[in-house]
Protein backbone atom coordinates (compact mmCIF):
# COMPACT_ATOMS: atom_id res chain seq x y z
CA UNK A 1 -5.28 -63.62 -31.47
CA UNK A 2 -4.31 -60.06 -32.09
CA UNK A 3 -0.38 -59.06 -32.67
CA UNK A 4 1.24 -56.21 -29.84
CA UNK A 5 1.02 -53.74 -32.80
CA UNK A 6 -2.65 -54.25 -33.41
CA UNK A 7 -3.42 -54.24 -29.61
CA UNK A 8 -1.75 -50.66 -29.14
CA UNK A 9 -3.46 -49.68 -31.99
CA UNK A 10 -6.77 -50.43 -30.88
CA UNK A 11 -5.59 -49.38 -27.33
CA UNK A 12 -4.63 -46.21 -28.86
CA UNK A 13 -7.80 -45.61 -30.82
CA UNK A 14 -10.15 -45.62 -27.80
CA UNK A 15 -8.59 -43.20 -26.08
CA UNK A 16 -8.42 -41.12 -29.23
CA UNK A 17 -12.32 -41.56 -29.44
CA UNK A 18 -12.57 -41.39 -25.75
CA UNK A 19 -11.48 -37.70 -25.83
CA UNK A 20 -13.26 -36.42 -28.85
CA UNK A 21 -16.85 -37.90 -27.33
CA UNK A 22 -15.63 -36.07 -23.43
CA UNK A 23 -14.37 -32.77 -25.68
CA UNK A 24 -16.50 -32.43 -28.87
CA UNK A 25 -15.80 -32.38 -32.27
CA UNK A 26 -13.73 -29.32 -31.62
CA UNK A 27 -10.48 -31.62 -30.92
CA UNK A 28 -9.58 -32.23 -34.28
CA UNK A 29 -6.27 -32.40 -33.34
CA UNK A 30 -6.47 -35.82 -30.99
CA UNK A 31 -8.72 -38.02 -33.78
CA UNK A 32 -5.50 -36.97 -36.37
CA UNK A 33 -2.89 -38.23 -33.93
CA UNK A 34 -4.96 -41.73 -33.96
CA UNK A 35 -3.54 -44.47 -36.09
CA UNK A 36 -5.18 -45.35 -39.69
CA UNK A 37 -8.07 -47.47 -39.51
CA UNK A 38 -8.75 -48.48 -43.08
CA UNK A 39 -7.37 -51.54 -42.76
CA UNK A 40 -8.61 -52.80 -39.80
CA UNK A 41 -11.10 -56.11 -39.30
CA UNK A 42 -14.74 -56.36 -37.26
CA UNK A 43 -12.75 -57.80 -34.40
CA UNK A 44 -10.59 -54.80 -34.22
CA UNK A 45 -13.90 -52.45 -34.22
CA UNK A 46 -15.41 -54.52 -31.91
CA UNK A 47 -12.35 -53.84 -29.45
CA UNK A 48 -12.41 -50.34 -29.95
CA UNK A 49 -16.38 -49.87 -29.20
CA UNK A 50 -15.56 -52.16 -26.48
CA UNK A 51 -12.41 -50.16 -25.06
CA UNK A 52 -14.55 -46.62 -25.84
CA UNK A 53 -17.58 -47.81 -24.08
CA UNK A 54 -15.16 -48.81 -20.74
CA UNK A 55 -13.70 -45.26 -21.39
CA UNK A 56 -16.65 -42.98 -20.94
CA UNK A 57 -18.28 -45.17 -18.34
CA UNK A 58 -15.26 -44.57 -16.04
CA UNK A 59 -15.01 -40.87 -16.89
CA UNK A 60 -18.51 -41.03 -16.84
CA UNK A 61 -17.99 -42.68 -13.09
CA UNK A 62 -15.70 -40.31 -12.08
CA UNK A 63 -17.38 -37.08 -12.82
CA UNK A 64 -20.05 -38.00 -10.64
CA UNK A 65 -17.78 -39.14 -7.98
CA UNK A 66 -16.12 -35.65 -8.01
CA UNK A 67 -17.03 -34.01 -5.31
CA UNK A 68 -18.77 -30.77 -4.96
CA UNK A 69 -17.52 -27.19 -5.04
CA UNK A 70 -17.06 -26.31 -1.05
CA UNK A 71 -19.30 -23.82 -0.58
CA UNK A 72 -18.41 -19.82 -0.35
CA UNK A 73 -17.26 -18.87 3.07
CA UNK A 74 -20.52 -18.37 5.18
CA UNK A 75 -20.10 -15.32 8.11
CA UNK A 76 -21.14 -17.48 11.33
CA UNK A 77 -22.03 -14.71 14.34
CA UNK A 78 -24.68 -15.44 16.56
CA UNK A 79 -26.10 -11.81 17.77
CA UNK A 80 -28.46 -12.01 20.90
CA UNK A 81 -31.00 -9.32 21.44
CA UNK A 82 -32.11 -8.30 25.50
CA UNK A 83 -34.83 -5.74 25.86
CA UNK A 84 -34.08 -3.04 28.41
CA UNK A 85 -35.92 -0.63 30.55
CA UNK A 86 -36.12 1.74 27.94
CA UNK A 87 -38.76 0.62 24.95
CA UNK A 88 -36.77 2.72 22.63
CA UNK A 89 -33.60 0.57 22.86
CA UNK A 90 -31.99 -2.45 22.86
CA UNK A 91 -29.33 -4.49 23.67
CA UNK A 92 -27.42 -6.00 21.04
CA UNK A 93 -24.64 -8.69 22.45
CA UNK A 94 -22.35 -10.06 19.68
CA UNK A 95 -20.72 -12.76 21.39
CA UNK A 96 -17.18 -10.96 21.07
CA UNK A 97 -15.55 -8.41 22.36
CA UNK A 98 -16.99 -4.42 21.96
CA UNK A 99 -14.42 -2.35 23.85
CA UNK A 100 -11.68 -3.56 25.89
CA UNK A 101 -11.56 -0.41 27.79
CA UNK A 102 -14.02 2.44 28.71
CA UNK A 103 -16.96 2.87 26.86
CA UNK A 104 -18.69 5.22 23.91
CA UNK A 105 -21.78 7.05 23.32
CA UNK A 106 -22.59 8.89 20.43
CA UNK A 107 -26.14 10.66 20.31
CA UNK A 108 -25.80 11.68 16.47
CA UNK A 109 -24.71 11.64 13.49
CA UNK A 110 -21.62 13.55 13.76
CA UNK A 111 -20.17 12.33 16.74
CA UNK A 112 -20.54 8.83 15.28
CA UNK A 113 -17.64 9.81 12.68
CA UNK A 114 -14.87 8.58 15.33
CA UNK A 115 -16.13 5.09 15.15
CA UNK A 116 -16.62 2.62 11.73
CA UNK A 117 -19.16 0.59 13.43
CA UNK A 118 -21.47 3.98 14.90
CA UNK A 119 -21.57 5.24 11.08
CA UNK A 120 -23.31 2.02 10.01
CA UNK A 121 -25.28 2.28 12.30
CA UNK A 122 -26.81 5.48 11.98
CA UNK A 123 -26.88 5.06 8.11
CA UNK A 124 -29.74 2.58 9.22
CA UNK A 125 -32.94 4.97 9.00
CA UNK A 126 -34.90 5.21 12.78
CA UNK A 127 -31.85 5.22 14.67
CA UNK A 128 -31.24 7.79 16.92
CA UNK A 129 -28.37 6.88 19.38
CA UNK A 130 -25.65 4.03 19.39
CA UNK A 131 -23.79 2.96 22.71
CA UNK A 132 -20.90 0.70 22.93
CA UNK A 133 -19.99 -1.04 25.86
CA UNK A 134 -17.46 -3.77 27.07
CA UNK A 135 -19.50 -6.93 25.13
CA UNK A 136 -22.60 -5.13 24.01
CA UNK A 137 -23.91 -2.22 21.48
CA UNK A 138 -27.47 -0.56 22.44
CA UNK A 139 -29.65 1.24 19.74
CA UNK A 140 -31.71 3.87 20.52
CA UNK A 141 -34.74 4.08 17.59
CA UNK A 142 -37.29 7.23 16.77
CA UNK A 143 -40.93 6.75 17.73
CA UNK A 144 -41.95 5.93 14.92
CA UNK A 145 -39.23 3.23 13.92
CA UNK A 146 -40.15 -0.45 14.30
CA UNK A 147 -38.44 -2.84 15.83
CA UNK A 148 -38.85 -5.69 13.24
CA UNK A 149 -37.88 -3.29 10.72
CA UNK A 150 -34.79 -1.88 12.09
CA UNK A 151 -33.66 -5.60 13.67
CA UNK A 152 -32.24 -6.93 10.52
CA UNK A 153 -30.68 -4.28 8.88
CA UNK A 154 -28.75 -3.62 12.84
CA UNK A 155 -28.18 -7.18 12.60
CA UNK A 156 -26.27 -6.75 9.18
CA UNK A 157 -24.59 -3.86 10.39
CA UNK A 158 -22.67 -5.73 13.16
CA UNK A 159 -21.76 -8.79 11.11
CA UNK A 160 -20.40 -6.15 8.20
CA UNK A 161 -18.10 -4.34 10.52
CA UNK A 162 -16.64 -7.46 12.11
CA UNK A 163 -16.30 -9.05 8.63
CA UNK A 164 -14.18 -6.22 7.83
CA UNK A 165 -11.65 -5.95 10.27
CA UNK A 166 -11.77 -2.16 10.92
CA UNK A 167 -11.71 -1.08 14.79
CA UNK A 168 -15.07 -0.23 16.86
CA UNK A 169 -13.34 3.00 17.38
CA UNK A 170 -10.75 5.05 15.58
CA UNK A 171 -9.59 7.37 18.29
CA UNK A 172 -9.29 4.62 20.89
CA UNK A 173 -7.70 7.45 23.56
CA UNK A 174 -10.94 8.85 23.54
CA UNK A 175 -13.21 6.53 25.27
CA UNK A 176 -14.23 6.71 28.60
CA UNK A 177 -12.49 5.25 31.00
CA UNK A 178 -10.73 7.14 33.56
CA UNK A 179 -13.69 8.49 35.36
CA UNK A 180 -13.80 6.16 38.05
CA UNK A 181 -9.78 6.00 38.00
CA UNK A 182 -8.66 6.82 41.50
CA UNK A 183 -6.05 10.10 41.54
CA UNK A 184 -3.87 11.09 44.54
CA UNK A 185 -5.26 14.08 44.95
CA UNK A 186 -8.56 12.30 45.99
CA UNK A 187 -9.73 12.23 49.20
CA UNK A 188 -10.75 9.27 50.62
CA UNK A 189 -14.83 9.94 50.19
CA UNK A 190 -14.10 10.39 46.12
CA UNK A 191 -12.33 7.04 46.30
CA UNK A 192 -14.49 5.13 48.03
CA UNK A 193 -17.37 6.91 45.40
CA UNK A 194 -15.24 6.23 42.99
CA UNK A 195 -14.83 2.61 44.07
CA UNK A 196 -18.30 1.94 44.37
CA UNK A 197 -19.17 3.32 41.26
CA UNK A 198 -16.58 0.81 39.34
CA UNK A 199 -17.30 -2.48 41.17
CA UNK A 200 -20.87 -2.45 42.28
CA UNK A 201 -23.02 0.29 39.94
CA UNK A 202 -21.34 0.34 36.79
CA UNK A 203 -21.97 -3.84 36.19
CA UNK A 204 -25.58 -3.34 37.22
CA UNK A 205 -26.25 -0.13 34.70
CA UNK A 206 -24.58 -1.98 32.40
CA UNK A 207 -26.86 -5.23 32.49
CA UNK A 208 -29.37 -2.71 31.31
CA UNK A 209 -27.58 -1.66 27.99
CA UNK A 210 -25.67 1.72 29.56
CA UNK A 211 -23.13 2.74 31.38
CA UNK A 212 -22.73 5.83 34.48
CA UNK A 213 -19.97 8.24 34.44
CA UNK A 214 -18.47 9.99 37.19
CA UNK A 215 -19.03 14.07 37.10
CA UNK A 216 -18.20 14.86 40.42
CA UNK A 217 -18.68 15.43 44.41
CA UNK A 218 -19.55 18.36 46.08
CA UNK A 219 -18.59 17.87 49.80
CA UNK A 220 -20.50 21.15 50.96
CA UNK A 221 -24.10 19.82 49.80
CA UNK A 222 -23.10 15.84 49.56
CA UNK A 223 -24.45 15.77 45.92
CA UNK A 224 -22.95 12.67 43.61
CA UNK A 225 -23.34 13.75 40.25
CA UNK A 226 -23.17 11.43 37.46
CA UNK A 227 -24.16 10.95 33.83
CA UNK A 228 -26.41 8.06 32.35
CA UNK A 229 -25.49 6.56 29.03
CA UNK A 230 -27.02 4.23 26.41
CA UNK A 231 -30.52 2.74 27.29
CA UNK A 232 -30.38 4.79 30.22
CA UNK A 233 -29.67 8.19 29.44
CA UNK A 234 -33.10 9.75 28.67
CA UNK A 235 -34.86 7.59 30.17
CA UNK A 236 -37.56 8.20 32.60
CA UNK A 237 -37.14 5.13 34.47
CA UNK A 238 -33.60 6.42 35.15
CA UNK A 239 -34.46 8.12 38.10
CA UNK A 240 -35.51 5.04 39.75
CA UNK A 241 -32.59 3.84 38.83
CA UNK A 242 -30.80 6.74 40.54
CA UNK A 243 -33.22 6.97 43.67
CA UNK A 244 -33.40 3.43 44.36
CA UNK A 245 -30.46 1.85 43.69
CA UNK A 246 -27.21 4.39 43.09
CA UNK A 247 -27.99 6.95 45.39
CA UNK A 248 -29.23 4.57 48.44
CA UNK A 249 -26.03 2.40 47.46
CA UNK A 250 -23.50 5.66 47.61
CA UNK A 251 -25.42 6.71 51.14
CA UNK A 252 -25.19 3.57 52.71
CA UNK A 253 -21.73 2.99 52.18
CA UNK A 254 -20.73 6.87 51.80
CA UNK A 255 -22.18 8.45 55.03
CA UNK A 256 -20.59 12.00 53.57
CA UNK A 257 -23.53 11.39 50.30
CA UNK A 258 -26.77 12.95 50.83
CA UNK A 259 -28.04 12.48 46.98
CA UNK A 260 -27.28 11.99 43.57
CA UNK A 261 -28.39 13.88 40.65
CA UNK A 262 -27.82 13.10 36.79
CA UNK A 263 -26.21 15.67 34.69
CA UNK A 264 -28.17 16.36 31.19
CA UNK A 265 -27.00 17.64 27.77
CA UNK A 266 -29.07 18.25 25.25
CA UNK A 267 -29.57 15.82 23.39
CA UNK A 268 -30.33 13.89 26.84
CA UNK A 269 -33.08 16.16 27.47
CA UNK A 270 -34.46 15.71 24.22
CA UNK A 271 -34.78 11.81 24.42
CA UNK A 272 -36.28 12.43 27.68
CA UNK A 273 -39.19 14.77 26.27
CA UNK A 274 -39.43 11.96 23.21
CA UNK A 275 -39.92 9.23 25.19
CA UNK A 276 -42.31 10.96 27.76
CA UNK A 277 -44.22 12.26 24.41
CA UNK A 278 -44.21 8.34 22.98
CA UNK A 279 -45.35 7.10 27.08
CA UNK A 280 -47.99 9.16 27.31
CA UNK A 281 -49.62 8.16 23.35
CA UNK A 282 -49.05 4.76 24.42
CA UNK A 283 -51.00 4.99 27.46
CA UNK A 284 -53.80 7.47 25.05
CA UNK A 285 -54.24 4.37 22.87
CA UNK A 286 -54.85 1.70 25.86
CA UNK A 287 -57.07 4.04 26.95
């Protein structure tokens, strides 16, 4: 039977030779703190081996029980992709909000400086035109630009901006969205354009990645002139669009509407001589 003294001695001792096997022989220090063992019998050793071996099992023990780092904060956004009638672009839908108001098209380079997300876009070689609207963003590519290619680094693009907090547009004032806004000084034919435009064309054009903008009416000839954006503008399948769906919507409601007609710029008519050049070597090859 062992006296208290011996017992805290031996006590003591473990952890002393506990520490220095968990922190090397570095810890000089903690083996001089331990009492003298010179005088000290086999029973005494055999406690301390004893008492050392219990030690570094349970640290042992516990450093496996430790649980593991949490891993580094993942981004989680789930981007869809929907074709649209234009080959050249496509619909990108993030799952959050775009725009709350209006909408924005940018056809280069330089007018893409007003938004953070636009620039990263077109920093991604093959694109040619970026579109925002309320819940999606459409990319217009080159020719020559592949899909599979340019897929990825769009996809990286999105999830970059929205991981860094900036706004889709810096110069939110000047989006788009008062062209459909009814005036007082509107007769009741603009309104009811107007009107139509906002509740029953503008979701449809935009189910196709683009957007339509109001130019104007011109009661002498009955012309509804409007502007295509996104996937639509410079498209050739527009003009279906506007034959067989805007303009016989506007005339059957509208009895004052005898057509509609798309106002171009020029980078619209560009797109449209692209595409028609990439159409007609698509049709050489099946051929």
């Amino acid at each position: 039977r062992r006296s208290a003294v011996e017992l805290r001695g031996i006590l003591r001792a473990a952890a002393a030779l506990t520490r220095c096997g968990l922190e090397g022989a570095a810890s000089s220090s903690t083996t001089a703190a331990a009492p003298s063992t010179a005088a000290w019998g086999p029973s005494a050793w055999r406690g301390v081996v004893t008492a050392t071996r219990a030690g570094v099992a349970g640290s042992v023990l516990a450093r496996r029980t430790v649980p593991a780092l949490a891993p580094r904060h993942v981004r989680t956004m789930f981007i869809q992709t929907q074709p649209t009638p234009n080959p050249l672009s496509l619909k990108f839908i993030p799952g959050r909000d775009v725009l709350e108001v209006g909408s924005a098209d940018y056809a280069n380079a330089r007018e893409a400086m007003a938004s953070p997300l636009a620039r990263r876009l077109f920093a991604v070689d093959g694109v040619k035109r970026v579109f925002f609207g309320a819940d999606f963003v459409s990319v217009t590519k080159s020719e020559e630009a592949e899909w599979s290619l340019l897929k990825p680094e769009v996809f990286a693009a999105i999830m970059d901006h929205y991981a860094s907090g900036l706004p889709m547009v810096e110069d939110a004032e000047a989006l788009q969205a008062s062209d459909t806004a009814i005036h007082e000084d509107d007769d009741e034919v603009v309104a009811m354009i107007k009107e139509l435009l906002e509740t029953r064309i503008r979701p449809a054009v935009a189910e196709d990645g683009g957007d339509i903008l109001y130019k104007g009416f011109n009661p002498e000839s009955g012309i509804v002139s409007v502007k295509l954006q996104g996937a639509c503008s410079g498209c050739p399948s527009s003009s279906i669009t506007l034959k067989s769906g805007i303009e016989n919507m506007l005339m059957h409601y509208v009895p004052e509407v005898r057509g509609v007609e798309e106002v171009l710029d020029a980078s619209d008519e560009a797109g449209l001589e692209h595409f028609e050049k990439f159409e007609s070597e698509l049709k050489a090859k099946a051929s």
